[in-house]
C-alpha atoms as a PDB file:
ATOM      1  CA  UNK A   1      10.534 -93.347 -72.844  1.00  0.00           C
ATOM      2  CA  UNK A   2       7.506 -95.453 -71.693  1.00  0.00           C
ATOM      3  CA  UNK A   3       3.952 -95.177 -73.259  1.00  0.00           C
ATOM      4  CA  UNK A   4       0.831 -95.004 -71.168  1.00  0.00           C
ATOM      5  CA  UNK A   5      -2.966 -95.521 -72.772  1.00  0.00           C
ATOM      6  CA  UNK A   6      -5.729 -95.182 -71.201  1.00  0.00           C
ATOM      7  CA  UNK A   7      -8.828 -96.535 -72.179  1.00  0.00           C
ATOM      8  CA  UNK A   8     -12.699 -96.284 -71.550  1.00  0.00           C
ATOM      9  CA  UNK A   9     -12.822 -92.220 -69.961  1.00  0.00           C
ATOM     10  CA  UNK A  10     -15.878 -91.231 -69.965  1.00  0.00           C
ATOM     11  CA  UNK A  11     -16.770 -88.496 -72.228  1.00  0.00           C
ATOM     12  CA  UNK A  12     -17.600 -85.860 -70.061  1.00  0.00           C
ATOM     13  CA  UNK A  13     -14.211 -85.983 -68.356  1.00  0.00           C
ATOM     14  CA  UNK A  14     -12.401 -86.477 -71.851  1.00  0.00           C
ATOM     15  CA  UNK A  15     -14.180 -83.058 -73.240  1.00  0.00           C
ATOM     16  CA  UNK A  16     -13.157 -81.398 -69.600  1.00  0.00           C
ATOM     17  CA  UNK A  17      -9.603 -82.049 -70.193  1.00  0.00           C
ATOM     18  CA  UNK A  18     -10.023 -81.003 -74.043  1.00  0.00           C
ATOM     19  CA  UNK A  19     -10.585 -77.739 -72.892  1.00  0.00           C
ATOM     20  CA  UNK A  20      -8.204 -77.313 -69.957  1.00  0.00           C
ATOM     21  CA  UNK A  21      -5.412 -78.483 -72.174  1.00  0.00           C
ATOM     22  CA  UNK A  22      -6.461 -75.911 -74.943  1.00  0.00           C
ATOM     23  CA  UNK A  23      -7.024 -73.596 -72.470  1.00  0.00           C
ATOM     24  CA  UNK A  24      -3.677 -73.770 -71.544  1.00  0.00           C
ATOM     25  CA  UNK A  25      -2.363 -73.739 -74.955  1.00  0.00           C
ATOM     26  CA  UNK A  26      -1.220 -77.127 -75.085  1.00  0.00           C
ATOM     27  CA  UNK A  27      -2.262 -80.325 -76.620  1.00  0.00           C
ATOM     28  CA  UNK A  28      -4.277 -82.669 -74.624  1.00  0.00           C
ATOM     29  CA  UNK A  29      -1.060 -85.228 -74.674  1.00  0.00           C
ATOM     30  CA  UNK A  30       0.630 -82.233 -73.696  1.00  0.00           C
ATOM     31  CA  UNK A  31      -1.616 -80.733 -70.598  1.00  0.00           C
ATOM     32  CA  UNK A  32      -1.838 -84.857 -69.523  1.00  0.00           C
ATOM     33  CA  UNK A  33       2.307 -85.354 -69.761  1.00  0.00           C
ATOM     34  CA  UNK A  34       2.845 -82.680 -67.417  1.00  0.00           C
ATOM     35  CA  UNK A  35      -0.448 -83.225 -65.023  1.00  0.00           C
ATOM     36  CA  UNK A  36       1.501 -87.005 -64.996  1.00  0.00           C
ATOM     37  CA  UNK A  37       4.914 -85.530 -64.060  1.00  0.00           C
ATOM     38  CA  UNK A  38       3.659 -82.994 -61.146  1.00  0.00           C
ATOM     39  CA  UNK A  39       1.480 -85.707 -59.648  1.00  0.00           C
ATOM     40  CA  UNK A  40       4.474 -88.521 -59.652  1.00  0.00           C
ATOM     41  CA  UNK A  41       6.672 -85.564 -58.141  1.00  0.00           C
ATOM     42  CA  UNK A  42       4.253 -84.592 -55.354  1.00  0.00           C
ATOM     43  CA  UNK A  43       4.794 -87.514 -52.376  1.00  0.00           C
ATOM     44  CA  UNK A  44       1.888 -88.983 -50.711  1.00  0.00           C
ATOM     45  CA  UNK A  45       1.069 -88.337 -47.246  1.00  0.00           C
ATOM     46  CA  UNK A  46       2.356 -92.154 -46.998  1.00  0.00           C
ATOM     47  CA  UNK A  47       5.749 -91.817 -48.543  1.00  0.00           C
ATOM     48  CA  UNK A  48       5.952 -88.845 -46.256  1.00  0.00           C
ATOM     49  CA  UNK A  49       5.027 -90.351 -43.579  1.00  0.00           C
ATOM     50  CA  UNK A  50       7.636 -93.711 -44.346  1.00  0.00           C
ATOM     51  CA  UNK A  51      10.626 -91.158 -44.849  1.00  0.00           C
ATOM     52  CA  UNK A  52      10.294 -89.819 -41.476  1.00  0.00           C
ATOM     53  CA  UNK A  53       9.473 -92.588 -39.825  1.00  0.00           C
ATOM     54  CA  UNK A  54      12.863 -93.812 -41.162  1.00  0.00           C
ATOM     55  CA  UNK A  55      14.680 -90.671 -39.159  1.00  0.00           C
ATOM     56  CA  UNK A  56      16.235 -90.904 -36.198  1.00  0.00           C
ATOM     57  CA  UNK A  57      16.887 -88.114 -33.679  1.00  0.00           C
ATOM     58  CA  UNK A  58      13.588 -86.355 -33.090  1.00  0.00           C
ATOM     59  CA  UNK A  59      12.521 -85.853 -29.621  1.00  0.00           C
ATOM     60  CA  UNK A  60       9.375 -84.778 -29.478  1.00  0.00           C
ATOM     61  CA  UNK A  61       5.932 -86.421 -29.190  1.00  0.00           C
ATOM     62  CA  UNK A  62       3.505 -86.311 -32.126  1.00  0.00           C
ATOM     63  CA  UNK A  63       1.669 -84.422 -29.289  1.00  0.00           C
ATOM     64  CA  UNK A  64       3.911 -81.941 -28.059  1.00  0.00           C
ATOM     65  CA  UNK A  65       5.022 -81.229 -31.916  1.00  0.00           C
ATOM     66  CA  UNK A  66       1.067 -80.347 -32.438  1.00  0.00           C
ATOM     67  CA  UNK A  67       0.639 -77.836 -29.642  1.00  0.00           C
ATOM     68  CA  UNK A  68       3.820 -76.246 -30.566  1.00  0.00           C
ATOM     69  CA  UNK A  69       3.158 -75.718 -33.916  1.00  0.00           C
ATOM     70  CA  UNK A  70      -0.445 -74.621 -32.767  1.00  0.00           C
ATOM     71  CA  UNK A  71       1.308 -71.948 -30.247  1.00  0.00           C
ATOM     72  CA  UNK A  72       3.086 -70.886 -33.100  1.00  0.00           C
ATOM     73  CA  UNK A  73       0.586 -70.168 -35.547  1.00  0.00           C
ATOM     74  CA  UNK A  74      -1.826 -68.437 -33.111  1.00  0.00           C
ATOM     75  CA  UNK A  75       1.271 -66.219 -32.033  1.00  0.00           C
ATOM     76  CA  UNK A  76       0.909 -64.917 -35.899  1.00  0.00           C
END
C-alpha cells in the first residue's frame, strides 16, 4: 500500500487533529487514514457533473428539472 507524508502543518492544525483523533479513540495515523478514504470516496461536484454529462436519454432542461424539483419540495 502507498505512503503519504506530509510536511510543514502548522501547529495549530496538527494539535486540532491530535485531539479529534484521540477524541475518537484512534491514533492520529488512524483518524487521518480514514478522513483520506471518505474524502477520495465522496465525488466532486465535477466528477458528478462529467458522469452525467456522459448520459444519454434525459429530456429535460436544466431549467425545467429546477422548477420541478422546486414544486416538489414546496409540496412537502
Amino acid at each position: 500500500m502507498p505512503n503519504i507524508q506530509i510536511k510543514d502543518v502548522p501547529e495549530d492544525t496538527h494539535a486540532v487533529l491530535r485531539q479529534r483523533a484521540s477524541a475518537a479513540h484512534q491514533s492520529l495515523q488512524e483518524y487521518l487514514r480514514s478522513r483520506l478514504i471518505a474524502e477520495a470516496a465522496q465525488p466532486t461536484v465535477d466528477e458528478v457533473l462529467a458522469r452525467a454529462g456522459g448520459r444519454a436519454g434525459g429530456s429535460l432542461s436544466l431549467a425545467d428539472a429546477t422548477s420541478a424539483l422546486r414544486f416538489d419540495r414546496a409540496r412537502h
